[in-house]
N, C-alpha and C. Protein backbone atom coordinates (compact mmCIF):
# COMPACT_ATOMS: atom_id res chain seq x y z
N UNK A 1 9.83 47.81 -18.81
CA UNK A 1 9.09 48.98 -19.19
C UNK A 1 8.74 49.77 -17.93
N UNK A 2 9.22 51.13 -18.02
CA UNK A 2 8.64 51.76 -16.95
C UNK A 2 7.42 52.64 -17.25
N UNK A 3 6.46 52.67 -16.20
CA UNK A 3 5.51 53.62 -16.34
C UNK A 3 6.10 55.39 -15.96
N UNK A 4 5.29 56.06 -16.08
CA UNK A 4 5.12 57.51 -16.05
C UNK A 4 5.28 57.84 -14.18
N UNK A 5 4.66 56.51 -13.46
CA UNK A 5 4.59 56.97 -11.88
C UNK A 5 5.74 56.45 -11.57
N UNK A 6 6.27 55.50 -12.16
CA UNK A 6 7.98 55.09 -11.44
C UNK A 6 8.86 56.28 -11.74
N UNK A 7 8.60 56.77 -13.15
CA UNK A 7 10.15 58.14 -13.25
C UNK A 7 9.73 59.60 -12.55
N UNK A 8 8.58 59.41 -11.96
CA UNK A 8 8.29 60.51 -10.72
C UNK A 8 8.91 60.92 -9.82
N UNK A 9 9.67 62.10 -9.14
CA UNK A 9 10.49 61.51 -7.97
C UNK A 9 9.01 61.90 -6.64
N UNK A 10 9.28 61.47 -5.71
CA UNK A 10 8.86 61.31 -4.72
C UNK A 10 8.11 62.75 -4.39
N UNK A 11 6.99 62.86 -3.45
CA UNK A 11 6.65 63.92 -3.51
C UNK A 11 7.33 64.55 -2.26
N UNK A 12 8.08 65.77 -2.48
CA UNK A 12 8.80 66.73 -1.29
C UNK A 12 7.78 67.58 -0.29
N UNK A 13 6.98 67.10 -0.46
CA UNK A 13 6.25 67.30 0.56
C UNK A 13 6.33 67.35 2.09
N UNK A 14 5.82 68.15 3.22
CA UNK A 14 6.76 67.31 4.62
C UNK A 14 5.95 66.09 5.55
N UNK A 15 5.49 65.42 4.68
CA UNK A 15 4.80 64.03 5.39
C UNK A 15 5.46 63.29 6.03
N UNK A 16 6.47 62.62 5.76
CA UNK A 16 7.50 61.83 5.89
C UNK A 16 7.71 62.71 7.84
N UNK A 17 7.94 63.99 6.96
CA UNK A 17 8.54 64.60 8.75
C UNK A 17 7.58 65.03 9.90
N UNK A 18 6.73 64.91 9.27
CA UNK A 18 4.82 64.83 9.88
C UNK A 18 4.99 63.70 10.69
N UNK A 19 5.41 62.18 9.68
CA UNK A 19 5.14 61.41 10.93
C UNK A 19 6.02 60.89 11.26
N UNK A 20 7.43 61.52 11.32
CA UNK A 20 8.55 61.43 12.04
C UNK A 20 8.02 61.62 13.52
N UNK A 21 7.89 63.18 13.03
CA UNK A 21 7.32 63.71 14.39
C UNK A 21 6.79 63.15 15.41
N UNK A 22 5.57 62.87 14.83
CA UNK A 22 4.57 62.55 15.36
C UNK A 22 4.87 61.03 16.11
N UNK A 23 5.74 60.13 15.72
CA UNK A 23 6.38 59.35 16.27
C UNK A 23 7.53 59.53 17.63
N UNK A 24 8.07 60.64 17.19
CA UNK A 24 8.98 61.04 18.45
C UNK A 24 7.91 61.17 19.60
N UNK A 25 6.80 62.07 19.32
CA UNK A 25 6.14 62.61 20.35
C UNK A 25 5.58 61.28 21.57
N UNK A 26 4.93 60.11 20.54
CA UNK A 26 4.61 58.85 20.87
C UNK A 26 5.27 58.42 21.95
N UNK A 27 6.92 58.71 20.97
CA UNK A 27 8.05 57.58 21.75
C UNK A 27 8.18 58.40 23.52
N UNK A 28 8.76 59.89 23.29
CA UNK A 28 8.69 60.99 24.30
C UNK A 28 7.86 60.65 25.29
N UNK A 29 6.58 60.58 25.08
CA UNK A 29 5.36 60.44 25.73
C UNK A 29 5.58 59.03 26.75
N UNK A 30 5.66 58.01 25.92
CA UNK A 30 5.74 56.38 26.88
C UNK A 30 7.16 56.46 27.64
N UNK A 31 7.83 57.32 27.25
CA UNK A 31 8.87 57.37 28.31
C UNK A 31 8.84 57.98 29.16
N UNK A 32 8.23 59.12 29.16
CA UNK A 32 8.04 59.93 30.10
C UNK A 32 6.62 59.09 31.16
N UNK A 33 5.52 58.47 30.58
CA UNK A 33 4.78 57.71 31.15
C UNK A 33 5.51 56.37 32.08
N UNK A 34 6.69 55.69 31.44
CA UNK A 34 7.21 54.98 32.19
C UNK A 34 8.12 55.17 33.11
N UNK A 35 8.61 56.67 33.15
CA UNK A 35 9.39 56.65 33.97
C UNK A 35 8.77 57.11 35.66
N UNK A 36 7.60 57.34 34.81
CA UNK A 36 6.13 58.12 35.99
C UNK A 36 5.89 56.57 36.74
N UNK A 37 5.34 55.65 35.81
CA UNK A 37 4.74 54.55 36.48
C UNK A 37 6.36 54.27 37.45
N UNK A 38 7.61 53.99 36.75
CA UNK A 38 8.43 53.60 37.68
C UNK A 38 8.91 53.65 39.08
N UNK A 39 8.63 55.17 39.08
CA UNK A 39 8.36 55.71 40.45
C UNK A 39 7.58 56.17 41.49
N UNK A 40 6.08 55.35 40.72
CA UNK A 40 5.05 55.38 41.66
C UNK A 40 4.60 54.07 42.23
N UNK A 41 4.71 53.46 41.08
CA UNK A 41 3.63 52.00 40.94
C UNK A 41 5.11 50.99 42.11
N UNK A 42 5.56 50.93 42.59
CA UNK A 42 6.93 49.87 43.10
C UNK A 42 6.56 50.94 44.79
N UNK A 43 6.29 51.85 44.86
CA UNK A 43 5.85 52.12 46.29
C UNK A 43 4.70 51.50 46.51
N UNK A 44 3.43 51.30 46.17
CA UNK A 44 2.70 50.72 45.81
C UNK A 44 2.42 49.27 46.10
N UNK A 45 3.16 48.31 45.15
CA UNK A 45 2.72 46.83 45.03
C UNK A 45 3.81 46.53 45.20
N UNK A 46 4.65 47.08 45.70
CA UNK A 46 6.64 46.46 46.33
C UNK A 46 7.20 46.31 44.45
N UNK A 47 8.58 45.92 45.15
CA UNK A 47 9.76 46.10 44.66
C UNK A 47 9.61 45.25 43.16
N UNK A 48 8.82 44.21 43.47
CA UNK A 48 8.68 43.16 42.13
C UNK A 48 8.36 43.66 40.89
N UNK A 49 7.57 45.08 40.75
CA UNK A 49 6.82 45.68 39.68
C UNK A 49 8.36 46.21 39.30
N UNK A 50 9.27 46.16 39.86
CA UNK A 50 10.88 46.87 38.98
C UNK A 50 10.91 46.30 37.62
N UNK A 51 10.83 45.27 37.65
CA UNK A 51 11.74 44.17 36.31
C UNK A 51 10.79 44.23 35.49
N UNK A 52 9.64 44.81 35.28
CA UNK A 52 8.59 45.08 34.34
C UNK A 52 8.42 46.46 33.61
N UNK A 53 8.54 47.07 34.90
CA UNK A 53 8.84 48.17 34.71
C UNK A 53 9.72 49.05 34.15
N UNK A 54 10.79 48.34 34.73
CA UNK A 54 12.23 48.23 33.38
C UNK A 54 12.14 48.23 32.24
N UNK A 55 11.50 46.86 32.05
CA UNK A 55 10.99 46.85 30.74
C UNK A 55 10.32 47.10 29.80
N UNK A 56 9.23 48.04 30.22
CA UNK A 56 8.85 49.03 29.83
C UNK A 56 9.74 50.21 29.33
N UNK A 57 10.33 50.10 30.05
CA UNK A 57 11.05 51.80 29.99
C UNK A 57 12.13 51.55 29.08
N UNK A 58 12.34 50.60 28.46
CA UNK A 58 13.60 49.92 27.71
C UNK A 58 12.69 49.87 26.47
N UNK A 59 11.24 48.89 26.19
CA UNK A 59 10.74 48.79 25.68
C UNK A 59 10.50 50.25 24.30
N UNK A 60 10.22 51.27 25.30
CA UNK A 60 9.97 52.71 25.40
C UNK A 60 10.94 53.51 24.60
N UNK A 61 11.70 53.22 25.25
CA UNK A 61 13.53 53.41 24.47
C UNK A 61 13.75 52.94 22.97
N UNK A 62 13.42 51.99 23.05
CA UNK A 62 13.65 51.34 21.80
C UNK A 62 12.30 51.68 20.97
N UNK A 63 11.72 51.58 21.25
CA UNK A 63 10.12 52.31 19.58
C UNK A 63 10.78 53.38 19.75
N UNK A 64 11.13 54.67 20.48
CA UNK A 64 11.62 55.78 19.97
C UNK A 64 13.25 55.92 19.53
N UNK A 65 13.69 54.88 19.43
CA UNK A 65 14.87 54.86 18.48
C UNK A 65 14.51 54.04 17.05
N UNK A 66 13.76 53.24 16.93
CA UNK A 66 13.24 52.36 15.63
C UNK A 66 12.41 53.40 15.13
N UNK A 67 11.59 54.23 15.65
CA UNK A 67 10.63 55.20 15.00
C UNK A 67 12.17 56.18 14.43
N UNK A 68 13.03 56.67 14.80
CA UNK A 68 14.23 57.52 14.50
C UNK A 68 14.89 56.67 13.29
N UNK A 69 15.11 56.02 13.77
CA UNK A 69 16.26 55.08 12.15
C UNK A 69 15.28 54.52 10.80
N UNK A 70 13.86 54.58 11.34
CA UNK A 70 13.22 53.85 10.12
C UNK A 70 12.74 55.59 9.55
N UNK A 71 12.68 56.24 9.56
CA UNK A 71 12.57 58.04 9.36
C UNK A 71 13.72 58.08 8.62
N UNK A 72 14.97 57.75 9.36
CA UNK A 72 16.49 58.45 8.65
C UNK A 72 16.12 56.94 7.20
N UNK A 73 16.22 55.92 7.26
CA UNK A 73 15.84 54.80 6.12
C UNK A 73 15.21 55.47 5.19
N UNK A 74 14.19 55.85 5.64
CA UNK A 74 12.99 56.12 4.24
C UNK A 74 13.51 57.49 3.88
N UNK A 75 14.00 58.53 4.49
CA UNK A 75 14.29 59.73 3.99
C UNK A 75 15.66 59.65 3.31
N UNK A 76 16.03 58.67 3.70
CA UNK A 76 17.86 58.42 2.63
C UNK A 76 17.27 58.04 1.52
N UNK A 77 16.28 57.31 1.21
CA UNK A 77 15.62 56.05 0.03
C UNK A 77 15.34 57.27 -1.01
N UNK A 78 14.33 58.24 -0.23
CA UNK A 78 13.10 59.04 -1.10
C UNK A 78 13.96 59.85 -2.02
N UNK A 79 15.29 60.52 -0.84
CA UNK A 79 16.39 61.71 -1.43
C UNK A 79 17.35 61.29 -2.05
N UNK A 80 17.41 59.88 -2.79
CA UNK A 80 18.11 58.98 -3.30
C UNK A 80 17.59 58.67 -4.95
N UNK A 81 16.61 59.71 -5.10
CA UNK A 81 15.62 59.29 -6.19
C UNK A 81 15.57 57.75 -6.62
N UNK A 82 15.38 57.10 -5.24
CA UNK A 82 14.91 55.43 -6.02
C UNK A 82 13.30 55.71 -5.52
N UNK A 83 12.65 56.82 -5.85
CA UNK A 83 11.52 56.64 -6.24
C UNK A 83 10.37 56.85 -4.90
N UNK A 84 9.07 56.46 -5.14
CA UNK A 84 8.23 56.46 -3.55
C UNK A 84 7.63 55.54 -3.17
N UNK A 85 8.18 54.24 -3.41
CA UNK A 85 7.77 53.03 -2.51
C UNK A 85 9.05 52.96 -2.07
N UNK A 86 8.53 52.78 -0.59
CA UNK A 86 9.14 52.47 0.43
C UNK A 86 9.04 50.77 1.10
N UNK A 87 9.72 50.21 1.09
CA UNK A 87 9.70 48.95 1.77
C UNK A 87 8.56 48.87 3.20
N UNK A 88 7.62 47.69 3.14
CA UNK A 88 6.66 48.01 4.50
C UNK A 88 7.78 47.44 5.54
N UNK A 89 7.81 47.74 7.11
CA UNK A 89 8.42 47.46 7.95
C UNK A 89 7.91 46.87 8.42
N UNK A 90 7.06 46.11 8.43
CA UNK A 90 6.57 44.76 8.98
C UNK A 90 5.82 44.39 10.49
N UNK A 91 5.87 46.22 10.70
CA UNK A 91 4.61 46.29 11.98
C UNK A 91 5.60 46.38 13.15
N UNK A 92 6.86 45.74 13.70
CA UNK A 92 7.81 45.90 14.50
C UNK A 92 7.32 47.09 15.84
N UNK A 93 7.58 48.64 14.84
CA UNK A 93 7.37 49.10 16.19
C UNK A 93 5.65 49.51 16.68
N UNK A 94 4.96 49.40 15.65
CA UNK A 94 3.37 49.89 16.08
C UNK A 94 2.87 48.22 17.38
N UNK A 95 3.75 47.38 17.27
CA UNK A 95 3.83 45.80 18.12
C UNK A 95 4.33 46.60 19.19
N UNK A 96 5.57 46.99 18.79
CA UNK A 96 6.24 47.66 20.30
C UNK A 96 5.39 48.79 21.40
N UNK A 97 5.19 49.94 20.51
CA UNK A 97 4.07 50.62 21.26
C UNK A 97 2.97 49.63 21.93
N UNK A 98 2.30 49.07 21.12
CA UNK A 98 0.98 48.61 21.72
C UNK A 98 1.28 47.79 22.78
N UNK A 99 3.08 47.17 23.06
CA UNK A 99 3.04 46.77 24.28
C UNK A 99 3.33 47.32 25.22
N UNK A 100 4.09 48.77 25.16
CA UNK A 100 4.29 49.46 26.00
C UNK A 100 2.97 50.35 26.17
N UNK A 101 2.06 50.20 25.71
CA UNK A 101 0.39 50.78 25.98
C UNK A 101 -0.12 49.94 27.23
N UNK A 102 -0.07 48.84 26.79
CA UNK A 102 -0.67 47.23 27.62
C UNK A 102 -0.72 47.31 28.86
N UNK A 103 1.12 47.50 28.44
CA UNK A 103 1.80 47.67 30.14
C UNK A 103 1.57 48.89 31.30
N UNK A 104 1.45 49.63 30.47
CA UNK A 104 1.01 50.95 31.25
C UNK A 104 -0.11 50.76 31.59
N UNK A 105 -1.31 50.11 30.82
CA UNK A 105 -2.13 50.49 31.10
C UNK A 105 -2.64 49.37 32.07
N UNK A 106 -1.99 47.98 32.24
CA UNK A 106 -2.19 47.53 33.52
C UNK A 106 -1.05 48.02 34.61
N UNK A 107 -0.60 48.50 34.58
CA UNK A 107 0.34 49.51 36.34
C UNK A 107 -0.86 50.42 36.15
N UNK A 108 -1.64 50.87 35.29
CA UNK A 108 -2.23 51.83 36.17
C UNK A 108 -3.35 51.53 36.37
N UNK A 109 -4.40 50.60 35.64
CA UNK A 109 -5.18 49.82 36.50
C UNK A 109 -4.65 49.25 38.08
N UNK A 110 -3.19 48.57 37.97
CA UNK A 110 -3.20 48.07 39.77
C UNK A 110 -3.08 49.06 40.54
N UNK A 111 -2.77 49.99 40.14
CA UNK A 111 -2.46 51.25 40.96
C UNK A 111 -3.47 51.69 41.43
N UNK A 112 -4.79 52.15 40.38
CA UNK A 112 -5.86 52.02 41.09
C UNK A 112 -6.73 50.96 41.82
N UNK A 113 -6.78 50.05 41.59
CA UNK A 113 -6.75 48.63 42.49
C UNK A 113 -6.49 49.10 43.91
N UNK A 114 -5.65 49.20 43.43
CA UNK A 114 -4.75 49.34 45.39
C UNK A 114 -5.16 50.58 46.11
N UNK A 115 -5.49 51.43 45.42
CA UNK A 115 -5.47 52.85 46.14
C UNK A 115 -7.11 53.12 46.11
N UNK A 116 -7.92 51.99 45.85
CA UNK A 116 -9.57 52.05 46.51
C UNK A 116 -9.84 50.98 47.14
């Protein structure tokens, strides 16, 4: 039996591209932040902060490609009329950000460390 809210189609609204967006900007942002720390923070505390730093910037890379393909996912689903539940993604990249937050935000604590 279906209800009245399952044969709904989805609302066309531009939310979906609201927080597309708003995800690119995120992703944009920590890359552009890591590529800042990359080339400050390694003059700094030597060469060792590279391989972290890297990884950051890889890290960085990747939430703003998972924020891109899970956007193109849900917008194939919605324009597919199978309706407006969307599968939850299981937290993946809001994990990813918050570690590329972490990380930044200790290079720039040592950074200031070092430079008082």
């Amino acid at each position: 039996m279906s209800s009245a809210v399952d044969d709904q189609l989805f609302d066309p609204g531009l939310q979906p591209e609201r927080t597309a967006l708003a995800w690119r900007r995120t992703g944009l942002s920590m890359i552009a932040a890591t590529l800042i720390a990359l080339r400050t923070v390694p003059q700094l505390l030597g060469a060792w902060t590279l391989v972290p730093l890297l990884g950051l910037v890889v890290a960085a890379v990747a939430a703003t490609w998972m924020a891109h393909r899970r956007y193109r996912a849900h917008h194939a689903r919605l324009t597919a009329g199978e309706g407006d539940r969307v599968p939850f993604s299981g937290g993946r990249l809001a994990a990813l950000t918050a570690v590329v937050t972490l990380g930044l935000g200790a290079a720039c604590l040592s950074f200031a460390v070092t430079r008082f």
